[in-house]
C-alpha atoms as a PDB file:
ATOM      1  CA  UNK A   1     -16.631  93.001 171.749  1.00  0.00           C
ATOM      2  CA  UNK A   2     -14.370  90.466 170.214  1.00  0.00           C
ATOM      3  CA  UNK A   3     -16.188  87.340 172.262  1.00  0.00           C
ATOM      4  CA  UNK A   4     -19.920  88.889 171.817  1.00  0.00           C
ATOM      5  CA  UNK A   5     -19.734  88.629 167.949  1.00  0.00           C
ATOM      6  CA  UNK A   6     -17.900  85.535 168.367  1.00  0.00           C
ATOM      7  CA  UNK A   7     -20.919  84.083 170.251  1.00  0.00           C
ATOM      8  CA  UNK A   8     -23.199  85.772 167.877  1.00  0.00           C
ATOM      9  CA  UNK A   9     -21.175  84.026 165.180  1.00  0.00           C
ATOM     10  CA  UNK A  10     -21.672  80.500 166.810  1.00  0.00           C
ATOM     11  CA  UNK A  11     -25.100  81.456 167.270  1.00  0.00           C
ATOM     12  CA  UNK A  12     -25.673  81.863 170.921  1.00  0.00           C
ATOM     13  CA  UNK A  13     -27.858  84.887 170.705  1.00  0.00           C
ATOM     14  CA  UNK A  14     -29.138  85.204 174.121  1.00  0.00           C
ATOM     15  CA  UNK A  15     -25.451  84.870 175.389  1.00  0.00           C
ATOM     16  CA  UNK A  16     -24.129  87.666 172.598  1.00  0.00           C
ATOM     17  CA  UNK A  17     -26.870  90.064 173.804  1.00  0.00           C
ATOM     18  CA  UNK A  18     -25.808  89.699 177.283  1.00  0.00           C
ATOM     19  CA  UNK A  19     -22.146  90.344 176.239  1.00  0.00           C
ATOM     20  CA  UNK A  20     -23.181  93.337 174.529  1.00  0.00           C
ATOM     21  CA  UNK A  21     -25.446  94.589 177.068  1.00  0.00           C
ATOM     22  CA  UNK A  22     -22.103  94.398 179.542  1.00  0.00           C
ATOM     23  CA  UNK A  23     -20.048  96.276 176.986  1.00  0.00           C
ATOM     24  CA  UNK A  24     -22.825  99.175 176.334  1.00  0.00           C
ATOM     25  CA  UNK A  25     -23.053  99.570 180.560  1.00  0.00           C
ATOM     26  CA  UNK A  26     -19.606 101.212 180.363  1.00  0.00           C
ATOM     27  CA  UNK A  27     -18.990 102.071 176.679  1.00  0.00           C
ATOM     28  CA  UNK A  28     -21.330 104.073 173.977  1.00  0.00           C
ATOM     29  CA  UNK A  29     -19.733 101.767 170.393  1.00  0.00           C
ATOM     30  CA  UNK A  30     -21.858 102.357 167.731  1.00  0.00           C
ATOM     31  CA  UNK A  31     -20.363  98.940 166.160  1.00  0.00           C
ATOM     32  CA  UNK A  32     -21.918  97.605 169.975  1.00  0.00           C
ATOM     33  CA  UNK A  33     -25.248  98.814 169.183  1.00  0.00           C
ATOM     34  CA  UNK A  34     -25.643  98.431 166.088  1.00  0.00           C
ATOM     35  CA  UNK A  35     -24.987  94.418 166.473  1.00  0.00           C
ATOM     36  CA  UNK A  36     -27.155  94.152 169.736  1.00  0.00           C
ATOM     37  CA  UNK A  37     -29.787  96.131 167.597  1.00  0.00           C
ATOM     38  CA  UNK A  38     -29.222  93.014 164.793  1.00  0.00           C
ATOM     39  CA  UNK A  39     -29.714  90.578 167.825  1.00  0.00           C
ATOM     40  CA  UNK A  40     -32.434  91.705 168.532  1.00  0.00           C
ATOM     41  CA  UNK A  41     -33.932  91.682 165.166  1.00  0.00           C
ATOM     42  CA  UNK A  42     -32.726  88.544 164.946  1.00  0.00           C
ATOM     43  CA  UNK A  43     -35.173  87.377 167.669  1.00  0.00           C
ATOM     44  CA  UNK A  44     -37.787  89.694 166.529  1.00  0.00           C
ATOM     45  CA  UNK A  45     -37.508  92.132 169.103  1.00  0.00           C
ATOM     46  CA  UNK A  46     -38.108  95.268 166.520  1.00  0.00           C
ATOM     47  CA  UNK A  47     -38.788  97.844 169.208  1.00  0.00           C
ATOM     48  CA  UNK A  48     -35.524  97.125 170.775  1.00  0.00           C
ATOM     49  CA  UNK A  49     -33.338  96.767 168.141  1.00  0.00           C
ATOM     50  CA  UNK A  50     -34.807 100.239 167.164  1.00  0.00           C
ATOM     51  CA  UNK A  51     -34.079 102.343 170.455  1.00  0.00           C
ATOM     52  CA  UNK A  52     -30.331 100.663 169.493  1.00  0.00           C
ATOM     53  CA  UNK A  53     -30.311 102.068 166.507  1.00  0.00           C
ATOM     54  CA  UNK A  54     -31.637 105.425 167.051  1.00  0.00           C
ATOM     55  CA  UNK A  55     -29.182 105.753 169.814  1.00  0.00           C
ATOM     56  CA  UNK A  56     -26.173 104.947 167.582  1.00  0.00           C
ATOM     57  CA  UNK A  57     -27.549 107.746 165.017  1.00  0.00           C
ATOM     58  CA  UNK A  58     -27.814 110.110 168.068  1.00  0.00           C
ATOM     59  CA  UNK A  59     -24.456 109.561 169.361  1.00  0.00           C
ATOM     60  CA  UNK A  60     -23.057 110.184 166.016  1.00  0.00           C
ATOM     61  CA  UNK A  61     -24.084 113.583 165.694  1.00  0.00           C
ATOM     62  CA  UNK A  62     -22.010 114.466 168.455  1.00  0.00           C
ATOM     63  CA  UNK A  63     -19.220 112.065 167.742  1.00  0.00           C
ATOM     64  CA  UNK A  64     -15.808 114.362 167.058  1.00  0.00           C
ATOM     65  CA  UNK A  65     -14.864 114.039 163.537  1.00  0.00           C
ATOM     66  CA  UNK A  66     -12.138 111.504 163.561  1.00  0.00           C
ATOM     67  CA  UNK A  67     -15.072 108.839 165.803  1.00  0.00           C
ATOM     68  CA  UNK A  68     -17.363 110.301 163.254  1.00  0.00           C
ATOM     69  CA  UNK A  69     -14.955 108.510 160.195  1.00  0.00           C
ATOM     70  CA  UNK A  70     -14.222 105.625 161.972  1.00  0.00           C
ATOM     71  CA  UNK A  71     -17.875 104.785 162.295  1.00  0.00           C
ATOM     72  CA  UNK A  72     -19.585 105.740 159.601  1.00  0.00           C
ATOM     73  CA  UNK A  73     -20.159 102.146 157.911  1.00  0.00           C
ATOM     74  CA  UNK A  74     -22.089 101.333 161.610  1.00  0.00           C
ATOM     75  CA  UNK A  75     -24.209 104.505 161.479  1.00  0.00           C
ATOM     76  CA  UNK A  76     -24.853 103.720 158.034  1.00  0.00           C
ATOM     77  CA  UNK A  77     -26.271 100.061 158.936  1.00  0.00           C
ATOM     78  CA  UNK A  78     -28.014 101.564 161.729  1.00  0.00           C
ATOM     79  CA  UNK A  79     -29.942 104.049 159.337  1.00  0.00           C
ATOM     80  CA  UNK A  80     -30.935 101.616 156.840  1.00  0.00           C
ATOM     81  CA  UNK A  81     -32.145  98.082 159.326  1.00  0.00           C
ATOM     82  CA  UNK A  82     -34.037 100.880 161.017  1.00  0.00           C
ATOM     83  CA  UNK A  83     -38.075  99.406 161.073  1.00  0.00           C
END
């Protein structure tokens, strides 16, 4: 996750959403989709970055408590860049 925001950081997008999309085959991080999801808006790809979102907010209701905590701030950015 580390290199994908780094590449977001230096601004290769295309690269960072590939990174992502490698991380998300294997893991379900809400901080993962929530920063594909701001990729994506990023290159005005609203529908995508939407299904990201929404599927961050879904995972969290099922998230034990402690995952719950831990990712609140990303569920929180998720519910308010929804479109």
């Amino acid at each position: 996750m580390a290199f994908a925001e780094t590449l977001a950081s230096l601004g290769e997008t295309d690269n960072a959403i590939a990174v992502w999309k490698q991380v998300l085959e294997d893991h379900t991080y809400a901080r993962a989709r929530v920063q594909l999801g701001d990729l994506y808006l990023a290159t005005k790809q609203s529908g995508l970055a939407a299904a990201q979102f929404r599927e961050a907010i879904s995972d969290d209701r099922h998230a034990p408590s402690y995952q719950h905590k831990r990712d609140r701030i990303w569920i929180w950015r998720a519910k308010r860049l929804l479109p």
